[in-house]
C-alpha atoms as a PDB file:
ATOM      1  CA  UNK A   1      83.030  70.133 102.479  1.00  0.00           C
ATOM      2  CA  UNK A   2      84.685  71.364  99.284  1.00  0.00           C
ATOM      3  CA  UNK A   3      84.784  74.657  98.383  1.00  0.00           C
ATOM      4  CA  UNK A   4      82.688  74.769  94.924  1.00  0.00           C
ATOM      5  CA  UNK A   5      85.072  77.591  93.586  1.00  0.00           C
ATOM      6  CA  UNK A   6      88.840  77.727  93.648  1.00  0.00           C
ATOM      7  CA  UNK A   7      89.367  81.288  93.549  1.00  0.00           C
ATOM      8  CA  UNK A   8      86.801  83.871  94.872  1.00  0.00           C
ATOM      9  CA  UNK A   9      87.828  87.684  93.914  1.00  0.00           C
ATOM     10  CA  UNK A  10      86.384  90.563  95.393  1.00  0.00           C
ATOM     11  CA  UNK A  11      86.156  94.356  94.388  1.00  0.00           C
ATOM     12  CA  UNK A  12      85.087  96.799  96.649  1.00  0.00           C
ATOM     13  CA  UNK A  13      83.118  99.647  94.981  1.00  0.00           C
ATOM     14  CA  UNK A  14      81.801 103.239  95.936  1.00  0.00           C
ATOM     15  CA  UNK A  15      81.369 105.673  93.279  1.00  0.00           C
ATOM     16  CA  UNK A  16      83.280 103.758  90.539  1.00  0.00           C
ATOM     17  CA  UNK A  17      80.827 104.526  87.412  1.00  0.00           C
ATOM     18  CA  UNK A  18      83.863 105.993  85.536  1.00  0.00           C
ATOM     19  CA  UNK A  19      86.017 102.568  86.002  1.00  0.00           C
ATOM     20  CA  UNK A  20      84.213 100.033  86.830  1.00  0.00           C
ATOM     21  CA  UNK A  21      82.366  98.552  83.647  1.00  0.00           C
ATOM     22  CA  UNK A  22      85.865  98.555  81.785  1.00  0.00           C
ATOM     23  CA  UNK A  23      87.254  96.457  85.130  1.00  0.00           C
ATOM     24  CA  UNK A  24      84.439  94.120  84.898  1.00  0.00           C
ATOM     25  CA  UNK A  25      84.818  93.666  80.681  1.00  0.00           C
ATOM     26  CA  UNK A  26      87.956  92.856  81.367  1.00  0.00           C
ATOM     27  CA  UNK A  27      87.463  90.404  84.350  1.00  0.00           C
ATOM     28  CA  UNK A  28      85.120  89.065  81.380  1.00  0.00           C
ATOM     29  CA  UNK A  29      87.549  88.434  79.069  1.00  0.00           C
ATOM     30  CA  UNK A  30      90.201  87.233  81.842  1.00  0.00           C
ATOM     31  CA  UNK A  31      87.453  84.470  83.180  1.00  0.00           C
ATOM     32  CA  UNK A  32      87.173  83.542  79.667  1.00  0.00           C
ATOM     33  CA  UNK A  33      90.200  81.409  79.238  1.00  0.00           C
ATOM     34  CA  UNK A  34      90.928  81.247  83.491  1.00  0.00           C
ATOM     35  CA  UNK A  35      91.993  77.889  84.496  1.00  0.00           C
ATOM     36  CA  UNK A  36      90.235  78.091  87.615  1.00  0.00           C
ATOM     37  CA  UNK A  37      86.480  77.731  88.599  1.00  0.00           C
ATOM     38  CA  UNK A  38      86.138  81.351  89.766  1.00  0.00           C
ATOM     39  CA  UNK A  39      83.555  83.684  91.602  1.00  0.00           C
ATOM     40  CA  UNK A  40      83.582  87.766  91.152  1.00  0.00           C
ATOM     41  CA  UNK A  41      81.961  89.280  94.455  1.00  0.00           C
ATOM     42  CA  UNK A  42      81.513  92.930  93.856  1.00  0.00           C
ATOM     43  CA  UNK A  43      80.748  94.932  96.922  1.00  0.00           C
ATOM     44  CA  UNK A  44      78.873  97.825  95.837  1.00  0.00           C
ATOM     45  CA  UNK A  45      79.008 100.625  98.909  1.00  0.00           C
ATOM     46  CA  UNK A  46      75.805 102.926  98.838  1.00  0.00           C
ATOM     47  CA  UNK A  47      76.866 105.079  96.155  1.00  0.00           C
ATOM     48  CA  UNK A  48      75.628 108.492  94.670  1.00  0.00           C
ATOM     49  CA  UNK A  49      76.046 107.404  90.726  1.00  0.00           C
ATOM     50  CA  UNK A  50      75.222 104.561  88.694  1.00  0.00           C
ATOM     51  CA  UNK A  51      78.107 101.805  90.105  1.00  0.00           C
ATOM     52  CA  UNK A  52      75.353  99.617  91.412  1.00  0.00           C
ATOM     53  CA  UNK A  53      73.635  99.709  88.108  1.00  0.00           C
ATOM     54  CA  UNK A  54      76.525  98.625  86.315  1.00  0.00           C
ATOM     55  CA  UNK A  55      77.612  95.871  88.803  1.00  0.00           C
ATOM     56  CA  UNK A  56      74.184  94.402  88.445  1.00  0.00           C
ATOM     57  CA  UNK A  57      74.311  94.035  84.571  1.00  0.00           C
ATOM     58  CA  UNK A  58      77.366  91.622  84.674  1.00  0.00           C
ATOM     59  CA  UNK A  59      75.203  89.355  87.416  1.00  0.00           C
ATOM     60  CA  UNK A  60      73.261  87.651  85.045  1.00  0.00           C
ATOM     61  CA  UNK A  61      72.030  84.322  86.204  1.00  0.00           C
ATOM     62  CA  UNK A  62      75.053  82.279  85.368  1.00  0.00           C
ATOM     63  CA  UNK A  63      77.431  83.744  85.318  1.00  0.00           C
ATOM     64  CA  UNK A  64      80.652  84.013  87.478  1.00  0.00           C
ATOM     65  CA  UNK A  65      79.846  87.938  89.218  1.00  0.00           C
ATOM     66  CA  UNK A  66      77.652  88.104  92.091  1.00  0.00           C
ATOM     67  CA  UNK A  67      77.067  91.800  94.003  1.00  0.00           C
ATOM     68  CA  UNK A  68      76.304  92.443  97.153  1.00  0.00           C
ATOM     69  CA  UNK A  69      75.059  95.977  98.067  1.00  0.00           C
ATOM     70  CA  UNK A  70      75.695  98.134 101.819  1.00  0.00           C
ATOM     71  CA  UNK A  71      75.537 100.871 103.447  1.00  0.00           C
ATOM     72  CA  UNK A  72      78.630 102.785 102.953  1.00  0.00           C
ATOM     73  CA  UNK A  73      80.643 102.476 105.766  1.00  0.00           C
ATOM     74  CA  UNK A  74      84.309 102.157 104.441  1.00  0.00           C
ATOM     75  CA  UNK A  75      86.610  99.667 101.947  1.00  0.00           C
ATOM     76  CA  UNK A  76      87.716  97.466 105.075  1.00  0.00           C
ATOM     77  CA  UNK A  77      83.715  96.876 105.502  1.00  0.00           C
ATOM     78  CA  UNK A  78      83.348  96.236 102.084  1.00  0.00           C
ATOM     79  CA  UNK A  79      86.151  93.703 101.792  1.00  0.00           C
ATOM     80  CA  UNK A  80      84.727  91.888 104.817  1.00  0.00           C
ATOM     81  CA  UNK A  81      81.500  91.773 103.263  1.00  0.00           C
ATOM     82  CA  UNK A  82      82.938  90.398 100.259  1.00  0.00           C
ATOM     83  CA  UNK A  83      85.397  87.706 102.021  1.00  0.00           C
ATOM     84  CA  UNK A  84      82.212  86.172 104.638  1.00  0.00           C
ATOM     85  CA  UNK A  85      80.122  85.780 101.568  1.00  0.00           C
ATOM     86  CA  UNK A  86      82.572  84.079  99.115  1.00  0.00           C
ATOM     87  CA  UNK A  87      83.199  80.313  98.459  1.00  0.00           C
ATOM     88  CA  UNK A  88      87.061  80.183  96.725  1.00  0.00           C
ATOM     89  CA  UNK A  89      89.510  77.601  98.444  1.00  0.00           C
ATOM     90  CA  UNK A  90      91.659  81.023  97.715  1.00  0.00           C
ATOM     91  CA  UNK A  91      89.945  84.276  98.526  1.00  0.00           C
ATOM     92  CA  UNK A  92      91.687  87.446  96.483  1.00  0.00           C
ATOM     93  CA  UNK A  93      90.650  91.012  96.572  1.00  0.00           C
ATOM     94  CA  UNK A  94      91.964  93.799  94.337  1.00  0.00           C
ATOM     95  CA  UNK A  95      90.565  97.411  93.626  1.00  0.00           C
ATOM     96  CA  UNK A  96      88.003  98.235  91.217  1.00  0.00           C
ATOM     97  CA  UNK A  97      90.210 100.287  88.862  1.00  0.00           C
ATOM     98  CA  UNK A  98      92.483  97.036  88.656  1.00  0.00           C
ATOM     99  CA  UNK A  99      95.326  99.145  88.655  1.00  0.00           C
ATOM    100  CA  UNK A 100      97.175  95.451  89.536  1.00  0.00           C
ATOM    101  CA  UNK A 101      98.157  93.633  86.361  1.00  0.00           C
ATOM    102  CA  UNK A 102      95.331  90.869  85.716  1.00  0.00           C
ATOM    103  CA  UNK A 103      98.428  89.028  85.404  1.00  0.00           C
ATOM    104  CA  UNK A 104      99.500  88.753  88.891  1.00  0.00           C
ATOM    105  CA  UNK A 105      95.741  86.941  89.642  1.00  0.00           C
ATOM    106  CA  UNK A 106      97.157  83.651  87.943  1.00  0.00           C
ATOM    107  CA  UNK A 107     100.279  84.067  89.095  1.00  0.00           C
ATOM    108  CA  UNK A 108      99.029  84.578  92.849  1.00  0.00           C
ATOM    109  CA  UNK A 109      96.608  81.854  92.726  1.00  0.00           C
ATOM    110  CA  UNK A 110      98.889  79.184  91.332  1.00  0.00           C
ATOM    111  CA  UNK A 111     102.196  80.258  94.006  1.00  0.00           C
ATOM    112  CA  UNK A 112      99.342  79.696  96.454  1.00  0.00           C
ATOM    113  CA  UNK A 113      98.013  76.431  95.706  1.00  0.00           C
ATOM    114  CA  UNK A 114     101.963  75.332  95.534  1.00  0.00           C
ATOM    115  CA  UNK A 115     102.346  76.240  99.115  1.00  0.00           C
ATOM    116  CA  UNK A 116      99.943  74.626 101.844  1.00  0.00           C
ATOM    117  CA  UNK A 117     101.563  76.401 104.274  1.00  0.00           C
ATOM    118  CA  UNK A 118     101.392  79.861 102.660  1.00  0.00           C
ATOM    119  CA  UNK A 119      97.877  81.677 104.550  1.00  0.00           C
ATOM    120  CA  UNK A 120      98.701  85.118 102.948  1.00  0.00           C
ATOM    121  CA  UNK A 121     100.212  86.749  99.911  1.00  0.00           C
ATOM    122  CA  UNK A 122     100.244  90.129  99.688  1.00  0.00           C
ATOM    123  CA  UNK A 123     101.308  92.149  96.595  1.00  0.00           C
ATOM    124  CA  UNK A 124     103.784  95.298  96.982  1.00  0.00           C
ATOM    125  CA  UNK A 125     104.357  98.333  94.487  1.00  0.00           C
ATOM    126  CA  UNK A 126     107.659  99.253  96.045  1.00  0.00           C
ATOM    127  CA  UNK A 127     110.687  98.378  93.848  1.00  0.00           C
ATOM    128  CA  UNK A 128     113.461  97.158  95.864  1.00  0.00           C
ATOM    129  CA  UNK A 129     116.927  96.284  94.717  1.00  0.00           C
ATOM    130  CA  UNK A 130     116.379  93.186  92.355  1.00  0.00           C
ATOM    131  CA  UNK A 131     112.529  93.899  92.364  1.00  0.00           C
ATOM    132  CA  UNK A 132     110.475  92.604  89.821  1.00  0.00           C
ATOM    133  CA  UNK A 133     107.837  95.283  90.557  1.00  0.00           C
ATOM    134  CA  UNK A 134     106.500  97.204  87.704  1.00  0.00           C
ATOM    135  CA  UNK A 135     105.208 100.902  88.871  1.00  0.00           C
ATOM    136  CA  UNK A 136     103.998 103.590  87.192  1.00  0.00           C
ATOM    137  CA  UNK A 137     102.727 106.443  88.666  1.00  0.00           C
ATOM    138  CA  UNK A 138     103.580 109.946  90.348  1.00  0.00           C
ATOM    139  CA  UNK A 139     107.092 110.027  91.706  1.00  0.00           C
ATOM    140  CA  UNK A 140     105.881 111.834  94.668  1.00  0.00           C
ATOM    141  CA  UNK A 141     103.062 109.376  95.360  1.00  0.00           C
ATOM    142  CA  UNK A 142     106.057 106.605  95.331  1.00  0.00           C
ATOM    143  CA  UNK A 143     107.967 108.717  97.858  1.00  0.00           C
ATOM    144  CA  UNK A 144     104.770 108.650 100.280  1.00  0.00           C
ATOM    145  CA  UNK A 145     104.396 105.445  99.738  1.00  0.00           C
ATOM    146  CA  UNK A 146     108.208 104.551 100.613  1.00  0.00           C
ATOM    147  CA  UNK A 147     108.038 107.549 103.960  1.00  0.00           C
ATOM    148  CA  UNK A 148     104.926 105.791 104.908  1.00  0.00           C
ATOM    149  CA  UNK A 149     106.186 102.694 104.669  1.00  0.00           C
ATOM    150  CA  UNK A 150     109.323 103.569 106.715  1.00  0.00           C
ATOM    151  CA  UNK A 151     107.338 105.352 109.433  1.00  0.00           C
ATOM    152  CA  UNK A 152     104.567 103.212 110.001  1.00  0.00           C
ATOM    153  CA  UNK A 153     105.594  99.524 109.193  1.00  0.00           C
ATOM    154  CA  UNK A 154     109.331 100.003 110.288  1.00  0.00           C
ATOM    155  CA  UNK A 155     109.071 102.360 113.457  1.00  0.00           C
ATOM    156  CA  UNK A 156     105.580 101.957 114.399  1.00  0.00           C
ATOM    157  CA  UNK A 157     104.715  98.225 113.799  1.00  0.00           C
ATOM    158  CA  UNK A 158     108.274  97.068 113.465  1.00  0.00           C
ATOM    159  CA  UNK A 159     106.501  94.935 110.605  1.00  0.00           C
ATOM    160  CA  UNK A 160     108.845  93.394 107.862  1.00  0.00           C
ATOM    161  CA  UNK A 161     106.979  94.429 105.024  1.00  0.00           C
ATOM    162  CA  UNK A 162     107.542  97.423 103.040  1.00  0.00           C
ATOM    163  CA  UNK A 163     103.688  98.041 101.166  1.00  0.00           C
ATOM    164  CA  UNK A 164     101.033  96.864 103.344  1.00  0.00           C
ATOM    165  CA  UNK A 165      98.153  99.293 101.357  1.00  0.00           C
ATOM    166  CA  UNK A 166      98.541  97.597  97.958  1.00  0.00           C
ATOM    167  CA  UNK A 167      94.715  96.549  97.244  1.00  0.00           C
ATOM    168  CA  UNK A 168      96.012  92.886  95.906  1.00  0.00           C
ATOM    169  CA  UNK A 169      95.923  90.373  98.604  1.00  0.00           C
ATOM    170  CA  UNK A 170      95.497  86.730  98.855  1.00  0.00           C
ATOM    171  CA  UNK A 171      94.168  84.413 101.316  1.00  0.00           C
ATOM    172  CA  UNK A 172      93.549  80.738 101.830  1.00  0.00           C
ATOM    173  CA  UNK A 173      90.053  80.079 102.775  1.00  0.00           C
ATOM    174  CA  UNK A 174      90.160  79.513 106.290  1.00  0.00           C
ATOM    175  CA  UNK A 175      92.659  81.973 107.015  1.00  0.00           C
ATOM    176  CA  UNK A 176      90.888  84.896 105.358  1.00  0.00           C
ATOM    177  CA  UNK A 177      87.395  83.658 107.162  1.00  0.00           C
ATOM    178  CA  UNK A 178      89.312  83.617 110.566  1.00  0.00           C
ATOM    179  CA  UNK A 179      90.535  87.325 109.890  1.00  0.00           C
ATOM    180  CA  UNK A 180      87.634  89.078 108.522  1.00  0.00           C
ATOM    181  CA  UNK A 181      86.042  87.749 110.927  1.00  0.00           C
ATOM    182  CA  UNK A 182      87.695  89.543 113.559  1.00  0.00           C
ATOM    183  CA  UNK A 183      87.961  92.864 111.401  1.00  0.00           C
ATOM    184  CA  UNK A 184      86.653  95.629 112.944  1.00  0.00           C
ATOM    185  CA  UNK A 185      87.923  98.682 111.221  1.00  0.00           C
ATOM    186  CA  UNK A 186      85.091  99.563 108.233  1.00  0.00           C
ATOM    187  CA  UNK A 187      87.942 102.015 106.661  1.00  0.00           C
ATOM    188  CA  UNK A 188      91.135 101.664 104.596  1.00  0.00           C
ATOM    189  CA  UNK A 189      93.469 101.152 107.260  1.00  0.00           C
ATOM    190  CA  UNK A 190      91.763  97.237 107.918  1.00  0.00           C
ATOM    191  CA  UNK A 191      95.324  96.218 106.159  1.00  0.00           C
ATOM    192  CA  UNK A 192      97.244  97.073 108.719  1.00  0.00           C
ATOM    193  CA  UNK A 193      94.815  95.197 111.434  1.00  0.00           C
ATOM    194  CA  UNK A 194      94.543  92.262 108.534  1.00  0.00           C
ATOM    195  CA  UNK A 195      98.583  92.081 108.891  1.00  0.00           C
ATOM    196  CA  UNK A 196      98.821  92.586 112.368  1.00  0.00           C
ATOM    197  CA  UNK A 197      96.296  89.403 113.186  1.00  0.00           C
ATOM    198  CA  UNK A 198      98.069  87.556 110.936  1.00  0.00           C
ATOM    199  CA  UNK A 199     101.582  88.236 112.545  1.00  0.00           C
ATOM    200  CA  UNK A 200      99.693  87.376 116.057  1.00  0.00           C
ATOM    201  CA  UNK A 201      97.921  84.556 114.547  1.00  0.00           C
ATOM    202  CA  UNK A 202     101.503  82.975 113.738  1.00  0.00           C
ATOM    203  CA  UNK A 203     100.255  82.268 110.087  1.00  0.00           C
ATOM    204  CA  UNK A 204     102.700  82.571 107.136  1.00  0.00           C
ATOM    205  CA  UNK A 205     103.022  85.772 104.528  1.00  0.00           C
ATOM    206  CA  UNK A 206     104.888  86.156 102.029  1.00  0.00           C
ATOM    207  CA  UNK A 207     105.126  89.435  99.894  1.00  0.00           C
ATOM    208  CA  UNK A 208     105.533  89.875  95.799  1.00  0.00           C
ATOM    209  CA  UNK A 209     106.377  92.621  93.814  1.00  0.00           C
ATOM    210  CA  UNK A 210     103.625  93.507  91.247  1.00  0.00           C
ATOM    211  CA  UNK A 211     102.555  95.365  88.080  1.00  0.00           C
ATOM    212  CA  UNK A 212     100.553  98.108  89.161  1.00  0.00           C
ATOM    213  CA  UNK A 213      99.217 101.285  87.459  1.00  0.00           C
ATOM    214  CA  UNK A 214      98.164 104.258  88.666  1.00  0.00           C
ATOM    215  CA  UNK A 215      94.831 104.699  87.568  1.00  0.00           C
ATOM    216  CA  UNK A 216      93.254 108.120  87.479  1.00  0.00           C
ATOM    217  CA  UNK A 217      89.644 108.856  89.642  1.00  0.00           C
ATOM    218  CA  UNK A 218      91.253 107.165  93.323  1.00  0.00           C
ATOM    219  CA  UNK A 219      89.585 108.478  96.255  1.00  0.00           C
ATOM    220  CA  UNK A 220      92.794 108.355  98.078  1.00  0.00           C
ATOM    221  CA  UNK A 221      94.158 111.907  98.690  1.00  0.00           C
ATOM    222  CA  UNK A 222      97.722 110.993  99.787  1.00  0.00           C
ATOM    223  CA  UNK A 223      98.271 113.638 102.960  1.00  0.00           C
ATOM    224  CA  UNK A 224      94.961 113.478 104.317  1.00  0.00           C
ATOM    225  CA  UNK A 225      94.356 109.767 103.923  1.00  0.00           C
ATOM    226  CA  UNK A 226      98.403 109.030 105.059  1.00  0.00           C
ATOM    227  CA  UNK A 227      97.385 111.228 108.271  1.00  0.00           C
ATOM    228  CA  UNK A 228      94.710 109.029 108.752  1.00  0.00           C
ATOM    229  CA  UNK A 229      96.446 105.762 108.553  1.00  0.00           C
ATOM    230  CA  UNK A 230      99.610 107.144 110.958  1.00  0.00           C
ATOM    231  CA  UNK A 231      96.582 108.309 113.462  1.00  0.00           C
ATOM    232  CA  UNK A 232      94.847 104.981 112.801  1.00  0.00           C
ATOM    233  CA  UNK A 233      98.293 102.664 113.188  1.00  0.00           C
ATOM    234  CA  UNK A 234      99.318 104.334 116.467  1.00  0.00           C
ATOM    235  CA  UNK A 235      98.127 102.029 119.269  1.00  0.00           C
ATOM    236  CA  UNK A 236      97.026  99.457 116.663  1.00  0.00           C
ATOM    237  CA  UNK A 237      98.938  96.413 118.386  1.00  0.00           C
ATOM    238  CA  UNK A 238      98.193  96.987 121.808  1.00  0.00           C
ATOM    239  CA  UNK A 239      94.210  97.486 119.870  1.00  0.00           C
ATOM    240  CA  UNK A 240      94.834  94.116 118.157  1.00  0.00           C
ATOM    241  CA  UNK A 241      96.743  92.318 120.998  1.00  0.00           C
ATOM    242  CA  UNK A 242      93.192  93.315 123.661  1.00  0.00           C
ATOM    243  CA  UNK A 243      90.497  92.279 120.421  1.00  0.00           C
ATOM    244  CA  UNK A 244      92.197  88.394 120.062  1.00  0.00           C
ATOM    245  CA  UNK A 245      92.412  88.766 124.297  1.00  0.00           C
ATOM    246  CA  UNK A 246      88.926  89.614 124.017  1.00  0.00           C
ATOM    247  CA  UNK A 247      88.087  87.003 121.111  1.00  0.00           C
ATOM    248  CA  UNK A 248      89.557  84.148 123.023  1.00  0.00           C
ATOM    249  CA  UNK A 249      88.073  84.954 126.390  1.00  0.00           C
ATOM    250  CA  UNK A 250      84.470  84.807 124.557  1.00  0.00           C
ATOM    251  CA  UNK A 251      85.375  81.218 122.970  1.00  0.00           C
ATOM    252  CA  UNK A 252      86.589  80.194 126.518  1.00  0.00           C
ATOM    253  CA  UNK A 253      83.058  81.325 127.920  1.00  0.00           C
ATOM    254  CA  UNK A 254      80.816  79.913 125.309  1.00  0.00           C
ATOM    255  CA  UNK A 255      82.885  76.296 125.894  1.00  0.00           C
ATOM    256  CA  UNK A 256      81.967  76.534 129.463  1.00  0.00           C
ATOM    257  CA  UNK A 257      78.375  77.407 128.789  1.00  0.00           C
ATOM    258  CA  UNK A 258      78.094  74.686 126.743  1.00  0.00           C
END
């Protein structure tokens, strides 16, 4: 069955009053003249301020934004959420601050309906020789972002990517249903597990250089978080390699039931 949307985007939210109805005017204005037929999912985490409230007044009967409210439990749970619930032949998530260009949606969308082959494009701040990536923030946070990068994706994962935590990704439909599905980290190291089944999974990724803007009010904190993510990435693929062991052996034993 066709999907009834081509695109489906989805924001992740928890405790975003201060930057999320300026996000959402502007998704307003973007959807406006956007040559697709697209759905907004926001995923509003159980928050302490007024984000709910805010989501809900752009989900008028309608229109394109539709909000689903949780428990908070982490932005990997929130993104899954978003991606089981949505209906795009391409399924694209991207932070509520939109610190990505709007831009890059369009441009993302359209280089993946060129490519049938193409499951995953993933967006990366880190300016390489001849990048067309357009960064502006801290220069220390770009020197995390470049150590991290080294440690993690290069030593750790030996993965050839060199930003896997940019919140801009897209997915075709079935391949972003057959990896959330598995998911099961809730926090905001799932893109490192998202990669990882992907590289086991055989499917194709391609990476692009993006506009992206710091925006201030992140919940990241840059040691403590990075900490996290090197804890959380050690003994991921061996993780990983045991959940699609696991995965398969349960399809094997349901076929045999049956």
């Amino acid at each position: 069955m066709a999907s009834r949307f081509e695109l489906s985007i989805i924001i992740p939210a928890w405790n975003e009053e201060g930057r999320l109805e300026k996000s959402l005017l502007a998704l307003t204005g973007w959807l406006s003249t956007a040559p697709f037929r697209t759905e907004v999912i926001v995923v509003v985490e159980e928050s302490s301020d007024t984000t709910l409230a805010i989501a809900q007044r752009f989900a008028q009967p309608g229109s394109a934004f539709k909000v689903i409210a949780k428990k908070h439990e982490g932005k990997g749970s929130a993104v899954k959420h978003g991606v089981l619930a949505s209906q795009g032949e391409i399924v694209l998530f991207m932070d509520a601050d939109l610190a990505t260009s709007l831009d890059e949606v369009l441009r993302f969308t359209s280089i993946m309906r060129r490519d049938p082959n193409l499951a995953m494009l993933i967006g990366s701040r880190v300016e390489g020789r001849g990048s067309q990536a357009r960064v502006k923030r801290e220069l220390w946070r770009g020197l995390m972002t470049r150590i991290f990068s080294k440690v993690v994706l290069s030593w750790i994962l030996r993965m050839p990517f060199k930003d896997s935590q940019c919140g801009f990704k897209a997915f075709r439909r079935k391949a972003a249903l057959e990896l959330f599905e598995m998911l099961e980290t809730p926090h905001y190291g799932f893109d490192l597990d998202i990669l990882l089944l992907a590289q086991q999974r055989e499917l194709i990724i391609a990476s692009l250089p993006v506009q992206w803007t710091a925006v201030a009010g992140s919940h990241v904190r840059v040691f403590r978080d990075g900490w996290v993510l090197l804890s959380h990435a050690w003994g991921l693929e061996k993780r990983i390699s045991a959940l699609m062991s696991r995965r398969s052996s349960d399809r094997t034993d349901r076929k045999q039931a049956a």
